[in-house]
PDB file of N, CA and C in Angstrom:
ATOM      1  N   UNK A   1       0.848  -1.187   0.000  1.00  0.00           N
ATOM      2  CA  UNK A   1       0.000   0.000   0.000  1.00  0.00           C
ATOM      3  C   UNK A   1       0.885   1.239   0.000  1.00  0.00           C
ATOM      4  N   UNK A   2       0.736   1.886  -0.917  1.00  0.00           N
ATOM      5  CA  UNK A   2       1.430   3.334  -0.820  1.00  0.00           C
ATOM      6  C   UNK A   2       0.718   4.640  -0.265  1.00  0.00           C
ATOM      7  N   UNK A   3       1.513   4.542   1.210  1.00  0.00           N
ATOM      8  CA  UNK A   3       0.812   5.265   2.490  1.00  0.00           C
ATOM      9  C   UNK A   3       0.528   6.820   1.952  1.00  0.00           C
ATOM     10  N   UNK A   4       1.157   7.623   1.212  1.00  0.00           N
ATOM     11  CA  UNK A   4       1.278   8.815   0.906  1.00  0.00           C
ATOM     12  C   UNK A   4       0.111   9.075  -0.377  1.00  0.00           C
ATOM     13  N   UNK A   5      -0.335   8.072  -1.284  1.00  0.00           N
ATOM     14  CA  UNK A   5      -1.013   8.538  -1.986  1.00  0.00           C
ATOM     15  C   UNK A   5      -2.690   7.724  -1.790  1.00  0.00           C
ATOM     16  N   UNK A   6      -2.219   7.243  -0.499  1.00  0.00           N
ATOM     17  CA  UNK A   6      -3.912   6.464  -0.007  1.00  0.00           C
ATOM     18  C   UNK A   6      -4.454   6.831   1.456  1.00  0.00           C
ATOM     19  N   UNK A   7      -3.416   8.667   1.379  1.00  0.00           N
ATOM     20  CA  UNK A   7      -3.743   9.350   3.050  1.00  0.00           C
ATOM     21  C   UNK A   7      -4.927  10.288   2.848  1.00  0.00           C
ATOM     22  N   UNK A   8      -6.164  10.032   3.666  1.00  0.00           N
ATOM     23  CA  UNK A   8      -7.202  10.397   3.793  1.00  0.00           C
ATOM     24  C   UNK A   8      -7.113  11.287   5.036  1.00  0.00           C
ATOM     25  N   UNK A   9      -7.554  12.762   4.994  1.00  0.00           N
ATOM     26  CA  UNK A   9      -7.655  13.351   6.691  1.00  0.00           C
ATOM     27  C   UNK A   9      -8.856  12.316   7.219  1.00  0.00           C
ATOM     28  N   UNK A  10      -8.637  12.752   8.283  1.00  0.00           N
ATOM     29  CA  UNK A  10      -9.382  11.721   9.563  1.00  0.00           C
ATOM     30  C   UNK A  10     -10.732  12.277  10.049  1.00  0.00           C
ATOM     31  N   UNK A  11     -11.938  11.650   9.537  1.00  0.00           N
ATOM     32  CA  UNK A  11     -12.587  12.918   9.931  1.00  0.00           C
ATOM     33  C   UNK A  11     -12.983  13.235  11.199  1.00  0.00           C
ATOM     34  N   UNK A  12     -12.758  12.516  12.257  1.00  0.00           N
ATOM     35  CA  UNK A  12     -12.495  13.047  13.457  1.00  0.00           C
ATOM     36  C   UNK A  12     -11.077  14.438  13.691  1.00  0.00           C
ATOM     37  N   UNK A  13     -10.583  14.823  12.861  1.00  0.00           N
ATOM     38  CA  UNK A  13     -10.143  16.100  12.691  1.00  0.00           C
ATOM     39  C   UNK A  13     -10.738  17.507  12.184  1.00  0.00           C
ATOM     40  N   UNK A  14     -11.957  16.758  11.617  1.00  0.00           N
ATOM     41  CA  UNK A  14     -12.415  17.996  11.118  1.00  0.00           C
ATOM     42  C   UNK A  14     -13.344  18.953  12.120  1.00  0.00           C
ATOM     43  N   UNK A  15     -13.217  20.084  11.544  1.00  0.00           N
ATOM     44  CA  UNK A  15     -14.066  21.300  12.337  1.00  0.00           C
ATOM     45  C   UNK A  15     -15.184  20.650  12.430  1.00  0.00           C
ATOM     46  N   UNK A  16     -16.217  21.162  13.353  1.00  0.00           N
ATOM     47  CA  UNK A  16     -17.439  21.183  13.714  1.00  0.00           C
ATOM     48  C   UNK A  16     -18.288  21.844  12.846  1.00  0.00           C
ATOM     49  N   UNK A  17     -19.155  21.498  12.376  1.00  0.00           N
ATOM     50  CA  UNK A  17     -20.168  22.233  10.805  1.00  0.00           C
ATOM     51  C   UNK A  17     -19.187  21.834   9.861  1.00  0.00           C
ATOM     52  N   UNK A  18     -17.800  21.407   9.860  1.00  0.00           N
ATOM     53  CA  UNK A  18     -17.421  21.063   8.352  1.00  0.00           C
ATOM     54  C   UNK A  18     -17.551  19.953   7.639  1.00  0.00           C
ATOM     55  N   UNK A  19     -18.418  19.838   6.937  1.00  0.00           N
ATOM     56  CA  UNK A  19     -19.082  18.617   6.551  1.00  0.00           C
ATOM     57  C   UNK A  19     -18.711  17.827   5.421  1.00  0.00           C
ATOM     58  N   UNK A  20     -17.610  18.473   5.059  1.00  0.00           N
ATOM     59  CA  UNK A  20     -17.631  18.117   3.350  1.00  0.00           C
ATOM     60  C   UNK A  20     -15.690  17.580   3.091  1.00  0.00           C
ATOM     61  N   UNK A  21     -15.571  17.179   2.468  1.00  0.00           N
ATOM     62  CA  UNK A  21     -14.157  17.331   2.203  1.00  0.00           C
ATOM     63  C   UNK A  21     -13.754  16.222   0.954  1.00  0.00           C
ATOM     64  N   UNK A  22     -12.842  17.414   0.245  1.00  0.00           N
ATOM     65  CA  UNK A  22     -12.417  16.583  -1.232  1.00  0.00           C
ATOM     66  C   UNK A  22     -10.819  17.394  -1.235  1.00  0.00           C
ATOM     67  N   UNK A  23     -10.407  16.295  -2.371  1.00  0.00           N
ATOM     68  CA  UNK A  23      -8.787  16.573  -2.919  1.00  0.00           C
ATOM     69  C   UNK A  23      -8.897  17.384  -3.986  1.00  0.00           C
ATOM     70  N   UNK A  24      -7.843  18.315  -4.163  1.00  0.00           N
ATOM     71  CA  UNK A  24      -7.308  19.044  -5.386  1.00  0.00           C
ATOM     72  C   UNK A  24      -6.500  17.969  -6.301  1.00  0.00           C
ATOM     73  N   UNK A  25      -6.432  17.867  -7.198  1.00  0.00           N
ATOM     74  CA  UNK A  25      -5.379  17.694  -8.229  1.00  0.00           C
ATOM     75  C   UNK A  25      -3.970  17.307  -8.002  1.00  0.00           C
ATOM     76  N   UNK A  26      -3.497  18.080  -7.120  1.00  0.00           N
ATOM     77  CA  UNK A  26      -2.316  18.947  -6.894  1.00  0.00           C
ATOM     78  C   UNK A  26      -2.052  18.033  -5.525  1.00  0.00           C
ATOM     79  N   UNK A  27      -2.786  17.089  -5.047  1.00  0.00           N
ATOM     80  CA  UNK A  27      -2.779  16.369  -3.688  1.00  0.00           C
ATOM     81  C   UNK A  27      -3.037  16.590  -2.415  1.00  0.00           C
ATOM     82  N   UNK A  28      -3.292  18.343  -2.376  1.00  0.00           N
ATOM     83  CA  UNK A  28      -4.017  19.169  -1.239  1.00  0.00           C
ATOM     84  C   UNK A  28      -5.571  18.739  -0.887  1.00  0.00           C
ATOM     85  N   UNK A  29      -5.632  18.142   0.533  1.00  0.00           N
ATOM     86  CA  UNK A  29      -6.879  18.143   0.949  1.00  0.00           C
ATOM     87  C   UNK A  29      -7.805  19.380   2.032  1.00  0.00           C
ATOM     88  N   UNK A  30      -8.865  19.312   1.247  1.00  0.00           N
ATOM     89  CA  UNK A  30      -9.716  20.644   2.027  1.00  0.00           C
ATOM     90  C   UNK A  30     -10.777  20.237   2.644  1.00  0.00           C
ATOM     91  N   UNK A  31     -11.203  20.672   4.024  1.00  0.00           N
ATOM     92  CA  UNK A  31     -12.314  20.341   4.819  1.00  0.00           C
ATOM     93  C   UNK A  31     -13.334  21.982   4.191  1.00  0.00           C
ATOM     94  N   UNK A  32     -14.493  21.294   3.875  1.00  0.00           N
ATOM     95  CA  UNK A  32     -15.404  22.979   3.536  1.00  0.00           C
ATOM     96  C   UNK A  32     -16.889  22.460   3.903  1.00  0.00           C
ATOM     97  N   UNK A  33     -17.075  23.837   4.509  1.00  0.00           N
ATOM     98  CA  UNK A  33     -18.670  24.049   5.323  1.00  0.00           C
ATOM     99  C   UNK A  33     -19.664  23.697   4.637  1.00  0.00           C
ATOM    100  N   UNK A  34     -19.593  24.110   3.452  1.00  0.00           N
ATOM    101  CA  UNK A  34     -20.577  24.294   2.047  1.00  0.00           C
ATOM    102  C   UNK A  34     -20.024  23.511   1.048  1.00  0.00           C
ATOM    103  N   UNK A  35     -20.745  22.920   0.003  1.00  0.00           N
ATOM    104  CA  UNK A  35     -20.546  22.064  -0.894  1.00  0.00           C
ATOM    105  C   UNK A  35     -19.967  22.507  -1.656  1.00  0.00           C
ATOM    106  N   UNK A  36     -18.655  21.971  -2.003  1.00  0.00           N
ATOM    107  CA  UNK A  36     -17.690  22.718  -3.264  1.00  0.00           C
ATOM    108  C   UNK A  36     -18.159  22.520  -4.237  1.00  0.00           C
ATOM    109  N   UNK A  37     -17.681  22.616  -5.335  1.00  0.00           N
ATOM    110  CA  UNK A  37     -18.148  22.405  -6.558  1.00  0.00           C
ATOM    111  C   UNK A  37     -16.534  22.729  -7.647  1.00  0.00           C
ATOM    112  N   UNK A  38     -16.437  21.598  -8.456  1.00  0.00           N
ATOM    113  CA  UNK A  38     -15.420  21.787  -9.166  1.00  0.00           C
ATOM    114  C   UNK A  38     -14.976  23.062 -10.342  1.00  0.00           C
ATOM    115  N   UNK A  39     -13.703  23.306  -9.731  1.00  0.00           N
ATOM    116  CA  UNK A  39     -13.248  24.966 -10.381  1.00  0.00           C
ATOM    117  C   UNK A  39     -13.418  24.932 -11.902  1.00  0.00           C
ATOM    118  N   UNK A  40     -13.859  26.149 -12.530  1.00  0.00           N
ATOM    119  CA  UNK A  40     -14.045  26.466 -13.970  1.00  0.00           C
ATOM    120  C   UNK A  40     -12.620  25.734 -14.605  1.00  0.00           C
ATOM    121  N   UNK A  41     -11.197  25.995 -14.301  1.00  0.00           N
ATOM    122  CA  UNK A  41     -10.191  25.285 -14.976  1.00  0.00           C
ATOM    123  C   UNK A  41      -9.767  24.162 -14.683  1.00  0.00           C
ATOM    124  N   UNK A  42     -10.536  22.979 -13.968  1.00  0.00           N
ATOM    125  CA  UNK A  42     -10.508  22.496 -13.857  1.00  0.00           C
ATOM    126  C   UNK A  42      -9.228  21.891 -12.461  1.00  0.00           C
ATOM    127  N   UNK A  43      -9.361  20.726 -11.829  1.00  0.00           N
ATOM    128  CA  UNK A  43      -8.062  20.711 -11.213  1.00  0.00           C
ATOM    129  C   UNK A  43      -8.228  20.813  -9.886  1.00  0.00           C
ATOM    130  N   UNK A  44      -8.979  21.832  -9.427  1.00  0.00           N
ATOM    131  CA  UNK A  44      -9.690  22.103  -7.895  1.00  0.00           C
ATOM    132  C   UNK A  44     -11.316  22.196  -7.728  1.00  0.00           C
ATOM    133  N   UNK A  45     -10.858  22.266  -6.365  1.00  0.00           N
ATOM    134  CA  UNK A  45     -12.696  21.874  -5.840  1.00  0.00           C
ATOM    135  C   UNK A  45     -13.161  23.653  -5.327  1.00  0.00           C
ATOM    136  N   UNK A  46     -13.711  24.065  -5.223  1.00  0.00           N
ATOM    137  CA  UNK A  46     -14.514  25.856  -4.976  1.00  0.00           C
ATOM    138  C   UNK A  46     -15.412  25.899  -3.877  1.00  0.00           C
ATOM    139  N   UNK A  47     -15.438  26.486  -3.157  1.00  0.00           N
ATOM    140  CA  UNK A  47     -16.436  26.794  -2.528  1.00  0.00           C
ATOM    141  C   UNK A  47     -15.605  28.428  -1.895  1.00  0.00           C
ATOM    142  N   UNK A  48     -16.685  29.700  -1.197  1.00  0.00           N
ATOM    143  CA  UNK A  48     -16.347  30.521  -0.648  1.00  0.00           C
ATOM    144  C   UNK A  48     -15.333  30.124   0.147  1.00  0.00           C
ATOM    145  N   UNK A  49     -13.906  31.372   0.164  1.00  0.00           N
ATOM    146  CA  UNK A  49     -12.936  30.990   1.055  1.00  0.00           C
ATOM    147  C   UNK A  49     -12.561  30.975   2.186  1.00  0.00           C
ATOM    148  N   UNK A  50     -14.208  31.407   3.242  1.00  0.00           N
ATOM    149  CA  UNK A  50     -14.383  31.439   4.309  1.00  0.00           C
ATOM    150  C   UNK A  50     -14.951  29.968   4.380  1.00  0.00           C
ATOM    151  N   UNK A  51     -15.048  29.111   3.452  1.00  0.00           N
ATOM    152  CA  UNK A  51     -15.884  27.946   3.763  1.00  0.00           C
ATOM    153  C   UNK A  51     -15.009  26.926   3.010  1.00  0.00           C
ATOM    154  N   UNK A  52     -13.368  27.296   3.029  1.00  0.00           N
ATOM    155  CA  UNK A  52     -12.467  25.879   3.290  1.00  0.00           C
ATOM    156  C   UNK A  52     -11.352  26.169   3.818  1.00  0.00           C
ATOM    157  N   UNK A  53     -11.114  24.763   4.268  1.00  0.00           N
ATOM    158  CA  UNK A  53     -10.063  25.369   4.959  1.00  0.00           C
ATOM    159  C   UNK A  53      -9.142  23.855   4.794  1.00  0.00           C
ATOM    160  N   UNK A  54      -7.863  24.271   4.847  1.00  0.00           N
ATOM    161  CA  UNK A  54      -6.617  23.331   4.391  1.00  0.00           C
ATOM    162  C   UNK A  54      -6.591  21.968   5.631  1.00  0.00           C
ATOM    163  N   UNK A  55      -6.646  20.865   5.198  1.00  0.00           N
ATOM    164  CA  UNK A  55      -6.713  19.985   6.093  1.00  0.00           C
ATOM    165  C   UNK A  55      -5.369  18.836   6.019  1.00  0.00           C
ATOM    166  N   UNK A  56      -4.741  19.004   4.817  1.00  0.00           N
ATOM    167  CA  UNK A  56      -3.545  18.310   4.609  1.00  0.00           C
ATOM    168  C   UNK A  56      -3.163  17.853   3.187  1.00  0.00           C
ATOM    169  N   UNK A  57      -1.447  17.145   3.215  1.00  0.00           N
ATOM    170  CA  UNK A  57      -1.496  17.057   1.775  1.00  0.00           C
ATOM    171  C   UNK A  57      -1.376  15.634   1.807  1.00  0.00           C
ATOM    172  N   UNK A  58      -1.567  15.042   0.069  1.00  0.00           N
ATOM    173  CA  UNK A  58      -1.617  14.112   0.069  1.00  0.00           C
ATOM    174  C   UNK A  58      -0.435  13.864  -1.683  1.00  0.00           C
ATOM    175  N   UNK A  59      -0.630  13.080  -2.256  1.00  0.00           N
ATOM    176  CA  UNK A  59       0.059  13.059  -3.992  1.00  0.00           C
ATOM    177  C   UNK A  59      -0.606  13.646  -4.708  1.00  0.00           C
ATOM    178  N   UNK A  60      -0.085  13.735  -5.207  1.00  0.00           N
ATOM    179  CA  UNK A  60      -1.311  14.783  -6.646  1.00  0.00           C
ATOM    180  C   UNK A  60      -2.277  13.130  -7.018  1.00  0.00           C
ATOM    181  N   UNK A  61      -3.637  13.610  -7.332  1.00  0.00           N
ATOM    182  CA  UNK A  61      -4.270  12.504  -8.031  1.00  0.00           C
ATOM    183  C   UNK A  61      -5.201  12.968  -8.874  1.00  0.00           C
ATOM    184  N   UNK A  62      -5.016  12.480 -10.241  1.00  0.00           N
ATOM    185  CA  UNK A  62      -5.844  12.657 -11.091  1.00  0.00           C
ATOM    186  C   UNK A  62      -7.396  12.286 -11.328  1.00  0.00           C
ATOM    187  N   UNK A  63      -7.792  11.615 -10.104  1.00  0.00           N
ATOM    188  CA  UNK A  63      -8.640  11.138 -10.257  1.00  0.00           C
ATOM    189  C   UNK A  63      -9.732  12.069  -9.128  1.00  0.00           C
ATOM    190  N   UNK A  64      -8.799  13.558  -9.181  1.00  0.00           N
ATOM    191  CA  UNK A  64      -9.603  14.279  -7.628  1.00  0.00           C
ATOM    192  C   UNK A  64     -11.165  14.455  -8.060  1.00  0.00           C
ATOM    193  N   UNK A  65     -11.854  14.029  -8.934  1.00  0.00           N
ATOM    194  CA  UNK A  65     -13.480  14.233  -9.187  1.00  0.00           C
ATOM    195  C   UNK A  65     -13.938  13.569  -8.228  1.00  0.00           C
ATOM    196  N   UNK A  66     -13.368  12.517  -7.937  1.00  0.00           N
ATOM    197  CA  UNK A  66     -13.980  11.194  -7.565  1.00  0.00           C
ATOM    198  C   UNK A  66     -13.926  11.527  -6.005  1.00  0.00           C
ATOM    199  N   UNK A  67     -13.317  12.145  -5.265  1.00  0.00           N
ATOM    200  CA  UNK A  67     -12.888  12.437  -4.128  1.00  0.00           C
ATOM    201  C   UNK A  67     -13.381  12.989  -3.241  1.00  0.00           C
ATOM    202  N   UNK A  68     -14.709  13.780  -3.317  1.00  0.00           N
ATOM    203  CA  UNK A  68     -14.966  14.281  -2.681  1.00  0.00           C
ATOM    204  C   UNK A  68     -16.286  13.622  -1.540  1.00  0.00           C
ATOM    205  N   UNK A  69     -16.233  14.030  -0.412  1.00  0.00           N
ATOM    206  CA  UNK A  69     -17.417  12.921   0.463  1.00  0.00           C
ATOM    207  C   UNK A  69     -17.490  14.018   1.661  1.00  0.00           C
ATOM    208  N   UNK A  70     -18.710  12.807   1.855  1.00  0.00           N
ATOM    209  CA  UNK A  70     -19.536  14.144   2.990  1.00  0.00           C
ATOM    210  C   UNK A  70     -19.230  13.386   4.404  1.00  0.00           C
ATOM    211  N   UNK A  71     -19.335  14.155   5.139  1.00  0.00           N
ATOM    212  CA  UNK A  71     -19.319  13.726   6.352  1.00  0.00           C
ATOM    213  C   UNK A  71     -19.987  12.498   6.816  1.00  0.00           C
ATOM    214  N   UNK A  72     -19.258  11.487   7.069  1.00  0.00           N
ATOM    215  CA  UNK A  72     -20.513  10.405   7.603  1.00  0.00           C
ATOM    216  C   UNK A  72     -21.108  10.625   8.939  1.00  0.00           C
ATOM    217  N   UNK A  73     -22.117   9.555   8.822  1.00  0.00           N
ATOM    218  CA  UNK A  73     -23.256  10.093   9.900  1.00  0.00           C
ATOM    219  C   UNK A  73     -23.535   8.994  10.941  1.00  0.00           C
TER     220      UNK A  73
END
């Protein structure tokens, strides 16, 4: 298993109300309040920048569409 490109934040780290969290491209993971939605150039995830916030990095992955999940319940 290659620990660095199969590292998920924990979501017992995340803020309180932050419900959401997906990968960039680029291997940066973001915890956000509000539902992102993937950037016009593709590559990153969007939401207002009061409503993400940096939660850790990971490898770049091309497959960051796929990445994004909600808080379980």
């Amino acid at each position: 298993m290659d620990e660095a490109r199969d590292w998920v934040p924990d979501w017992s780290q995340a803020p309180a109300g932050w419900d959401w969290l997906a990968q960039d491209e680029d291997g940066r993971w973001f915890w956000y309040r509000t539902e992102p939605a993937p950037g016009f150039g593709g590559g990153i995830w969007r939401a207002n920048s009061r409503n993400q916030q940096y939660a850790g990095q990971g490898r770049p992955n091309a497959q960051w569409l796929d990445s994004l999940q909600c808080r379980p319940t």
